[in-house]
C-alpha atoms as a PDB file:
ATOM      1  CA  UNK A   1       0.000   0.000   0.000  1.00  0.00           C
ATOM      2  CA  UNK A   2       2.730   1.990  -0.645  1.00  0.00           C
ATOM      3  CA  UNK A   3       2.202   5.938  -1.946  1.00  0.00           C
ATOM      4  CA  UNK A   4      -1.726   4.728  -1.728  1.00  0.00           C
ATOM      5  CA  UNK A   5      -3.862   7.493   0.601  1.00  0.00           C
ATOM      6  CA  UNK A   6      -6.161   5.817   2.286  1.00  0.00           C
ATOM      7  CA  UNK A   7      -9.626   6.925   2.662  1.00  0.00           C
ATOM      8  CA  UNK A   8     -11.182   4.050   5.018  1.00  0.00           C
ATOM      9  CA  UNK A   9      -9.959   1.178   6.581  1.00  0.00           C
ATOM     10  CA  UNK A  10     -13.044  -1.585   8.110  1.00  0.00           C
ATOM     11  CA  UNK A  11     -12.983  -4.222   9.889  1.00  0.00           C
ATOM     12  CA  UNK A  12     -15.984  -7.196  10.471  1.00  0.00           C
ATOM     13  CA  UNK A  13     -15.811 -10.213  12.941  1.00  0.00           C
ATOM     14  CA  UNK A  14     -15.308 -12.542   9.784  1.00  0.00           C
ATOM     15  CA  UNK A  15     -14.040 -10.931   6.172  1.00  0.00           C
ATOM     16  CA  UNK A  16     -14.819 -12.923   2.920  1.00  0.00           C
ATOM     17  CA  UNK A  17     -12.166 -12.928   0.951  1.00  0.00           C
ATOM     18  CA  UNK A  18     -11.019 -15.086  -2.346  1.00  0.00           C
ATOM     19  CA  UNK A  19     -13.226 -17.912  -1.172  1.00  0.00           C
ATOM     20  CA  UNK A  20     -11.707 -17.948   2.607  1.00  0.00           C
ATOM     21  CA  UNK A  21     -13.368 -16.302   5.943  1.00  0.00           C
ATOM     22  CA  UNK A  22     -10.812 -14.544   7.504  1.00  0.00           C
ATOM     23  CA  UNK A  23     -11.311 -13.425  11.033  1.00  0.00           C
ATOM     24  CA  UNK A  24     -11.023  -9.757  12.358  1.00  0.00           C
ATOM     25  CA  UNK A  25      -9.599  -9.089   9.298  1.00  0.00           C
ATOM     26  CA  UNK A  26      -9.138  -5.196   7.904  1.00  0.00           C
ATOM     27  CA  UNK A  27     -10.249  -3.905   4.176  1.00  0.00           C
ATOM     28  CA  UNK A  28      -8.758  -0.841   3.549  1.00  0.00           C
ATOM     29  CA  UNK A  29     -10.363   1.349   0.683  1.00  0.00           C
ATOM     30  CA  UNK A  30      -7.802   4.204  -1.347  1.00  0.00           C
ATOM     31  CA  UNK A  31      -8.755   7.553  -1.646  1.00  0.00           C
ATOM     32  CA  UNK A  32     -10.883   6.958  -5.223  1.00  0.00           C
ATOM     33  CA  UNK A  33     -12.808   4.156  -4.009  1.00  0.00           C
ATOM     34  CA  UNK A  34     -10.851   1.331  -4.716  1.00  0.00           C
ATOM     35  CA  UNK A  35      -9.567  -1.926  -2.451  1.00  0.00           C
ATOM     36  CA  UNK A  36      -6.332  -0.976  -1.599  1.00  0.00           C
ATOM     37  CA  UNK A  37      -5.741  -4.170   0.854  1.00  0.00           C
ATOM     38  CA  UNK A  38      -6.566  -6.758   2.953  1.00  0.00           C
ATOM     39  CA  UNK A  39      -4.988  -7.636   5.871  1.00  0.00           C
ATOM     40  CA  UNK A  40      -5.135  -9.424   9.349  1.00  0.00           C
ATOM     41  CA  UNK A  41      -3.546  -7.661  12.300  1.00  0.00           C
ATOM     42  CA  UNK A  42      -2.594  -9.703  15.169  1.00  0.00           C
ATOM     43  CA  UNK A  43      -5.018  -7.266  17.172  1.00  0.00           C
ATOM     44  CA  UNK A  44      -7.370  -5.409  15.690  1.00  0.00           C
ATOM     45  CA  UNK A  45      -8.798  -3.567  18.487  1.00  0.00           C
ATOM     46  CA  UNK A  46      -5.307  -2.334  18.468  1.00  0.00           C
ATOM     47  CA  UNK A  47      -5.223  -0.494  15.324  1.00  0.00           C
ATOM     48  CA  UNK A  48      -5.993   3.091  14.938  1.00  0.00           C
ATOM     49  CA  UNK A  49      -8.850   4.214  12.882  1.00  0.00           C
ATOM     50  CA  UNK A  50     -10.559   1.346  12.045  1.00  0.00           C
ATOM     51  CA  UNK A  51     -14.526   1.311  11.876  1.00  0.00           C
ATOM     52  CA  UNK A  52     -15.409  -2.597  13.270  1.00  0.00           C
ATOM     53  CA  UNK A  53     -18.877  -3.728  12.108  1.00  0.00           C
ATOM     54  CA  UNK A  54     -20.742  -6.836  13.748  1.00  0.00           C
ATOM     55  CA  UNK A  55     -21.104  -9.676  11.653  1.00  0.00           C
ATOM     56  CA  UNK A  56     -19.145 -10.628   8.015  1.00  0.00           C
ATOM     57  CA  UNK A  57     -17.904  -8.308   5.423  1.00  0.00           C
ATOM     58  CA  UNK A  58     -18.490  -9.388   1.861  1.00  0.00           C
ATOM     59  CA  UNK A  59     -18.149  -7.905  -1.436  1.00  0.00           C
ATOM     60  CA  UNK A  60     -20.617  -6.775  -3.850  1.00  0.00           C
ATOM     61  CA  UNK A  61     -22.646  -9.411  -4.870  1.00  0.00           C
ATOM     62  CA  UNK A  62     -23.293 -10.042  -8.575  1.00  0.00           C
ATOM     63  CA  UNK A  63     -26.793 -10.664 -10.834  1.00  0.00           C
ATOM     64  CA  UNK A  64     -25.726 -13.006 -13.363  1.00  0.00           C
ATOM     65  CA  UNK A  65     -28.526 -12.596 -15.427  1.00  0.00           C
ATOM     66  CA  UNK A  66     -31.427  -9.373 -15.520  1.00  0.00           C
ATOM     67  CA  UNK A  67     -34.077  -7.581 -17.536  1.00  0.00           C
ATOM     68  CA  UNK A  68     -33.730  -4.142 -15.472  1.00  0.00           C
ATOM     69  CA  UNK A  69     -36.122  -2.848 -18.933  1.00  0.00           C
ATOM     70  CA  UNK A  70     -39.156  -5.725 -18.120  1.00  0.00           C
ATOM     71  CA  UNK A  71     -39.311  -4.768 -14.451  1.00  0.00           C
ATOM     72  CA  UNK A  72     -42.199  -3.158 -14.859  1.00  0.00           C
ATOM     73  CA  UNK A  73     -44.312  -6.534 -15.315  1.00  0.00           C
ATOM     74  CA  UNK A  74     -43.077  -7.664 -11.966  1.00  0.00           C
ATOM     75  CA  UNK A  75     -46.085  -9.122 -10.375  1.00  0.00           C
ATOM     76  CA  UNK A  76     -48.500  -8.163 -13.679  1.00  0.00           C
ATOM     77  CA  UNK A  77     -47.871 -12.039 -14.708  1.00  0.00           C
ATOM     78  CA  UNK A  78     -49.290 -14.970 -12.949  1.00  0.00           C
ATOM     79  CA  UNK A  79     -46.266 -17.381 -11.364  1.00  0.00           C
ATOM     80  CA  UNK A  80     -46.166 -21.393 -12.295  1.00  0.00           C
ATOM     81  CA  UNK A  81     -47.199 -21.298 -15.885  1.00  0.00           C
ATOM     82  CA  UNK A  82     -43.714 -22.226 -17.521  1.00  0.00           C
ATOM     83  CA  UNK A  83     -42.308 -20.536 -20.385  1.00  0.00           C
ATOM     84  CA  UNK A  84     -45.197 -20.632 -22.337  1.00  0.00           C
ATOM     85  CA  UNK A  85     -47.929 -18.543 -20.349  1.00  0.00           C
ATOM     86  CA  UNK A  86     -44.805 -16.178 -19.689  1.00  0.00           C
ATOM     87  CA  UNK A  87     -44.123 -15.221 -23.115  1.00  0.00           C
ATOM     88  CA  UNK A  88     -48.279 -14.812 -23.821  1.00  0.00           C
ATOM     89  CA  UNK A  89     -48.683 -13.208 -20.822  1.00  0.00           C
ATOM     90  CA  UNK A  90     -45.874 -10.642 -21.370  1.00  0.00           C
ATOM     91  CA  UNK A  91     -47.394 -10.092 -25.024  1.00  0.00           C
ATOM     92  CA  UNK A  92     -50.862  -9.543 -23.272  1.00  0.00           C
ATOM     93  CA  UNK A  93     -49.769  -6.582 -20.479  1.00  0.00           C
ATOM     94  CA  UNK A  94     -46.331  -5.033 -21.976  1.00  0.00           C
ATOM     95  CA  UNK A  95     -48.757  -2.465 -24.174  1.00  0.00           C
ATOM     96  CA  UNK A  96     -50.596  -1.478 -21.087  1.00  0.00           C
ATOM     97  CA  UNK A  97     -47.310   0.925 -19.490  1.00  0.00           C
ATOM     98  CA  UNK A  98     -46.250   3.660 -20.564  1.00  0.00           C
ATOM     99  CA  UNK A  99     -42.036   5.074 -21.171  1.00  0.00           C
ATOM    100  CA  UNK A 100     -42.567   7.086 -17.727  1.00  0.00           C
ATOM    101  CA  UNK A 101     -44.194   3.857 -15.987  1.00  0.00           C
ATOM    102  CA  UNK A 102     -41.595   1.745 -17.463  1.00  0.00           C
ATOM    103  CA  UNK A 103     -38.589   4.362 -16.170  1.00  0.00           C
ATOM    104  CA  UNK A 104     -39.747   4.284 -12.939  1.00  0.00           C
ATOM    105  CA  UNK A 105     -40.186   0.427 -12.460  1.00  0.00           C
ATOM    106  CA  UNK A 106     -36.506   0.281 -13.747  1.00  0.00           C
ATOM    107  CA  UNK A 107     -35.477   2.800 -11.430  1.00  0.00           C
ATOM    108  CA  UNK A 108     -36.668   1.169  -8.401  1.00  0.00           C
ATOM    109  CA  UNK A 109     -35.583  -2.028  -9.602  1.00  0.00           C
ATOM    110  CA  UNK A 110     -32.169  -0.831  -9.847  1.00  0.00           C
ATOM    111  CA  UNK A 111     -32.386   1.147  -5.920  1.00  0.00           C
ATOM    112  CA  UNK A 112     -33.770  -2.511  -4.700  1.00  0.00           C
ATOM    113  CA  UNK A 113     -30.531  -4.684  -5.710  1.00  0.00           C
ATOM    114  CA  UNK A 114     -28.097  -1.777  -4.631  1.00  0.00           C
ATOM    115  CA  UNK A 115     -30.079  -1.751  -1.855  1.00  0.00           C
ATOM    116  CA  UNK A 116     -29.557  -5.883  -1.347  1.00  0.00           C
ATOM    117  CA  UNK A 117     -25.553  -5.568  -1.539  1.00  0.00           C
ATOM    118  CA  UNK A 118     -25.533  -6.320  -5.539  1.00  0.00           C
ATOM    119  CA  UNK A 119     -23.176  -4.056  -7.269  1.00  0.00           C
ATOM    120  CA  UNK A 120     -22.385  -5.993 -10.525  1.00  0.00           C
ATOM    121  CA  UNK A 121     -25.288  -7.103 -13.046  1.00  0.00           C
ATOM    122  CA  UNK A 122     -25.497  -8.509 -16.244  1.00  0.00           C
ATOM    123  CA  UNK A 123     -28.223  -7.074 -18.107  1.00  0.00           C
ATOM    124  CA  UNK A 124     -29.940  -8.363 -21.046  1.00  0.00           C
ATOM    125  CA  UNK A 125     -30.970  -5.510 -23.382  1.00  0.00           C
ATOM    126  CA  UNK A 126     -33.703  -5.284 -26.255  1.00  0.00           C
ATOM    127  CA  UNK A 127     -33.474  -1.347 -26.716  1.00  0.00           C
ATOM    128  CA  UNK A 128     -32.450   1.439 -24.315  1.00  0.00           C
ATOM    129  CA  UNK A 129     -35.088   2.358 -22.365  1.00  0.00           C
ATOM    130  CA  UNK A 130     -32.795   1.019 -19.551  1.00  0.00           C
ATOM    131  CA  UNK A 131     -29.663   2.745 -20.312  1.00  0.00           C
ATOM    132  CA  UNK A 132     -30.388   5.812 -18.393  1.00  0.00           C
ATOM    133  CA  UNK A 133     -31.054   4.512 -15.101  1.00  0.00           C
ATOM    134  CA  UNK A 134     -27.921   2.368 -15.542  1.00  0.00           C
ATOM    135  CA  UNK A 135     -25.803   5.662 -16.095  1.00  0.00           C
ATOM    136  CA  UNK A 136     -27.735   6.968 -13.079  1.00  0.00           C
ATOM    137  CA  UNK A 137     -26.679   4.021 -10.989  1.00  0.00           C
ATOM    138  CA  UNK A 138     -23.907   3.154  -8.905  1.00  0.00           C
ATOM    139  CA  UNK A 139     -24.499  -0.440  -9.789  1.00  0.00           C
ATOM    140  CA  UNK A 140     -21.537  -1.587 -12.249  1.00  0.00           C
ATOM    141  CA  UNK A 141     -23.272  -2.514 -15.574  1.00  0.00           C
ATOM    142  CA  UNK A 142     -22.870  -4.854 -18.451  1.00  0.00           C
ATOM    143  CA  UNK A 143     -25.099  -4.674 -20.786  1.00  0.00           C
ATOM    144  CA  UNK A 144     -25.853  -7.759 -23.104  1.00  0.00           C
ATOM    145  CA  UNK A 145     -27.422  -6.274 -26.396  1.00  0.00           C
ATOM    146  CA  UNK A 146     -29.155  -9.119 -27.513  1.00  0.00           C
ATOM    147  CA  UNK A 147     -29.553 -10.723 -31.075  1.00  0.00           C
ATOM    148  CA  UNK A 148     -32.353 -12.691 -32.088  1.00  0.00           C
ATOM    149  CA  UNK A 149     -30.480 -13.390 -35.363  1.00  0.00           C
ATOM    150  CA  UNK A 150     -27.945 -12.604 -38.584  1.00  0.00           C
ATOM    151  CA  UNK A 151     -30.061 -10.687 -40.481  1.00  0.00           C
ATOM    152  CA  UNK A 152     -29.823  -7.029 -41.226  1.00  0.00           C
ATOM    153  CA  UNK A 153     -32.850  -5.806 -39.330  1.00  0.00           C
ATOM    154  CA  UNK A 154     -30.901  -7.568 -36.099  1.00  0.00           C
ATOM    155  CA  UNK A 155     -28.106  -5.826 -36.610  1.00  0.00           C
ATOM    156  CA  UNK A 156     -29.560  -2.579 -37.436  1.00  0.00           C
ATOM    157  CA  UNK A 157     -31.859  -2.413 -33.825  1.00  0.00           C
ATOM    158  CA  UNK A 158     -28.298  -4.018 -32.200  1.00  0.00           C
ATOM    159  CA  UNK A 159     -25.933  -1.369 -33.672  1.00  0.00           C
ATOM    160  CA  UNK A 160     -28.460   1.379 -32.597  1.00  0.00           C
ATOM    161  CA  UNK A 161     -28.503  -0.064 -29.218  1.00  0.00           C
ATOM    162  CA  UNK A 162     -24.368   0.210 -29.224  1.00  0.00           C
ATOM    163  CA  UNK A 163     -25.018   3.800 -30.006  1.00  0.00           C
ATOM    164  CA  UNK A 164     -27.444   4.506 -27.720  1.00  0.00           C
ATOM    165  CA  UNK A 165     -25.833   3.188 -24.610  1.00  0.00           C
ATOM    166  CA  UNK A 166     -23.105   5.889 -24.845  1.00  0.00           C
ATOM    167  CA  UNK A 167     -20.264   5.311 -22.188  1.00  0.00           C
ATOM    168  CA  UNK A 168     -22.046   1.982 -20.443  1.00  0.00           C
ATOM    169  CA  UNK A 169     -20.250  -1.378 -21.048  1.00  0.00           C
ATOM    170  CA  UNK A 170     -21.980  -3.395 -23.586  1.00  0.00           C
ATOM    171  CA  UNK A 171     -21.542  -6.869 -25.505  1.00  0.00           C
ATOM    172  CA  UNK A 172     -23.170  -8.309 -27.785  1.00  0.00           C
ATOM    173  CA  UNK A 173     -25.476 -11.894 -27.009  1.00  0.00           C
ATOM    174  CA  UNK A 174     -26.776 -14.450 -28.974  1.00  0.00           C
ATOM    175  CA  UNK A 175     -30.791 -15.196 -27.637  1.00  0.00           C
ATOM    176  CA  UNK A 176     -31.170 -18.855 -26.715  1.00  0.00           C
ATOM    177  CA  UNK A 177     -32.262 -21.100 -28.217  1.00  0.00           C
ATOM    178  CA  UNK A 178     -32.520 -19.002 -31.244  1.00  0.00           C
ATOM    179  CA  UNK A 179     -29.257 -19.997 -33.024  1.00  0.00           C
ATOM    180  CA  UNK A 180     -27.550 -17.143 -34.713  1.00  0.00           C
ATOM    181  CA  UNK A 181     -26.787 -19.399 -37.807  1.00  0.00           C
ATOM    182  CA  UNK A 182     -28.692 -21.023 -40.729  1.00  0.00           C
ATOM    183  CA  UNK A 183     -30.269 -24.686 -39.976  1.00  0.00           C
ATOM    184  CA  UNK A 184     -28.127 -27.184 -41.084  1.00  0.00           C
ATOM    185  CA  UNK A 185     -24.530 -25.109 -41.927  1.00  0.00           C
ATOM    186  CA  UNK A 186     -22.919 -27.180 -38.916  1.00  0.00           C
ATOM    187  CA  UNK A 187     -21.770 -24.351 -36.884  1.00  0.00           C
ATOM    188  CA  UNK A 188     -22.241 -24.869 -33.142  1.00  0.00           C
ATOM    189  CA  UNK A 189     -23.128 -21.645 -31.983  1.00  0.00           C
ATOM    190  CA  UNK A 190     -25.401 -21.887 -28.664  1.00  0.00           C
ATOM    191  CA  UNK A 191     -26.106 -20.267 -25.628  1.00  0.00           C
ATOM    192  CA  UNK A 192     -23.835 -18.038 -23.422  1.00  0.00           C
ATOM    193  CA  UNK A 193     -20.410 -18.014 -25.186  1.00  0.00           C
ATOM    194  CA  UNK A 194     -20.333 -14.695 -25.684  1.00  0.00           C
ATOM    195  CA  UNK A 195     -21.937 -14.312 -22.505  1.00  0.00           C
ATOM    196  CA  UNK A 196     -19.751 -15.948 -20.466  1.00  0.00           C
ATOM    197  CA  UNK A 197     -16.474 -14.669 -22.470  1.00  0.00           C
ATOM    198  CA  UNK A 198     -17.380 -10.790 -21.581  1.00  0.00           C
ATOM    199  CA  UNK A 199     -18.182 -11.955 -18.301  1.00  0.00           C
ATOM    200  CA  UNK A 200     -14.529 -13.438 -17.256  1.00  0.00           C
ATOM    201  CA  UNK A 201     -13.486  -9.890 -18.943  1.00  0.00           C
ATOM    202  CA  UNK A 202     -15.352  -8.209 -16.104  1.00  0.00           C
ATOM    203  CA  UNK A 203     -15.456  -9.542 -12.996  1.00  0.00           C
ATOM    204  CA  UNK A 204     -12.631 -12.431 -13.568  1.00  0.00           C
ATOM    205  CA  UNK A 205     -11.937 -16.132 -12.621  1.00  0.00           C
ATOM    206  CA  UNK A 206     -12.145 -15.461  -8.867  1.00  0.00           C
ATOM    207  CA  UNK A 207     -14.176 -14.204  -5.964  1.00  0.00           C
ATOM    208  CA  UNK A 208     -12.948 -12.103  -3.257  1.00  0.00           C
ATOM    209  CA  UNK A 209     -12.196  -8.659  -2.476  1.00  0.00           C
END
């Protein structure tokens, strides 16, 4: 931590870090926000200027997989009908709200997982209505512009999306099971490579502070 100021340094009866529960350890942050270290005094109650929380001390957690723009049908679609009564129901109510309406489920949607201790989220994008609660946010974003195919019209509404999203992180995704390739030409392209690839870019191999 050497030349690093140090803005905070906290301390929990158990700290998760890189799959291990350390005990009394200390998390010290650097003066733009960052992790600057991670350490385990022999005392802590010993060292100066520590804040010492009860319980453990994780880091953010991470939402794999969301649709921060269809959070405005939370609850307007009856649970247990599988896949099927999803996607007709969805078709049936997603006229009914408005761009404000829609904003503002997004908006709370996004407060709620901050809210929960989730600061990383992969979200699943079909046109930008999300994009600027996501700048708003101090969630950490990536945004999975999704294709639903080759064709021009596909990437027309994706490169529009690219556009659109400004300074957010975005990748592009392949929808499941819609292959992104003609029946029958024998190329193996299925669901989550591209996903998964941009998601090792971001967040990496491990967990941990």
């Amino acid at each position: 931590m050497k030349n690093i100021t140090l803005r905070r340094r906290i301390a929990a009866h158990y700290v998760y870090h890189r799959r291990s529960l350390l005990r009394n350890a200390i998390v010290s942050w650097s003066s733009d926000g960052r992790v600057a270290g991670v350490e385990v005094p022999g005392n802590v109650d010993a060292c100066a200027g520590v804040e010492f929380y009860n319980g453990i001390l994780v880091p953010d957690f991470v939402n794999a997989h969301c649709h921060l723009e269809l959070s405005y049908l939370k609850g307007a679609i009856p649970q247990g009908g599988g896949f099927t009564a999803f996607a007709r129901g969805m078709g049936e109510v997603r006229g009914l709200k408005g761009p404000e309406e829609r904003q503002l489920a997004a908006a709370e949607a996004d407060r709620r997982m901050w809210r929960q201790g989730i600061g990383g989220v992969g979200d699943v994008c079909n046109g930008d209505s999300s994009f600027a609660v996501k700048a708003d946010s101090p969630v950490d974003y990536l945004s999975f512009l999704e294709l639903f195919g080759l064709g021009a019209s596909s990437a027309r509404g994706a490169g529009a999306a690219r556009t659109a999203c400004g300074g957010l992180r975005a990748a592009l995704y392949g929808h499941p099971p819609c292959y992104l390739f003609p029946a029958g030409c024998g190329v193996p392209f299925g669901r989550g490579i591209g996903y998964r690839a941009a998601f090792r870019t971001l967040y990496g191999e491990s967990c941990g502070a």
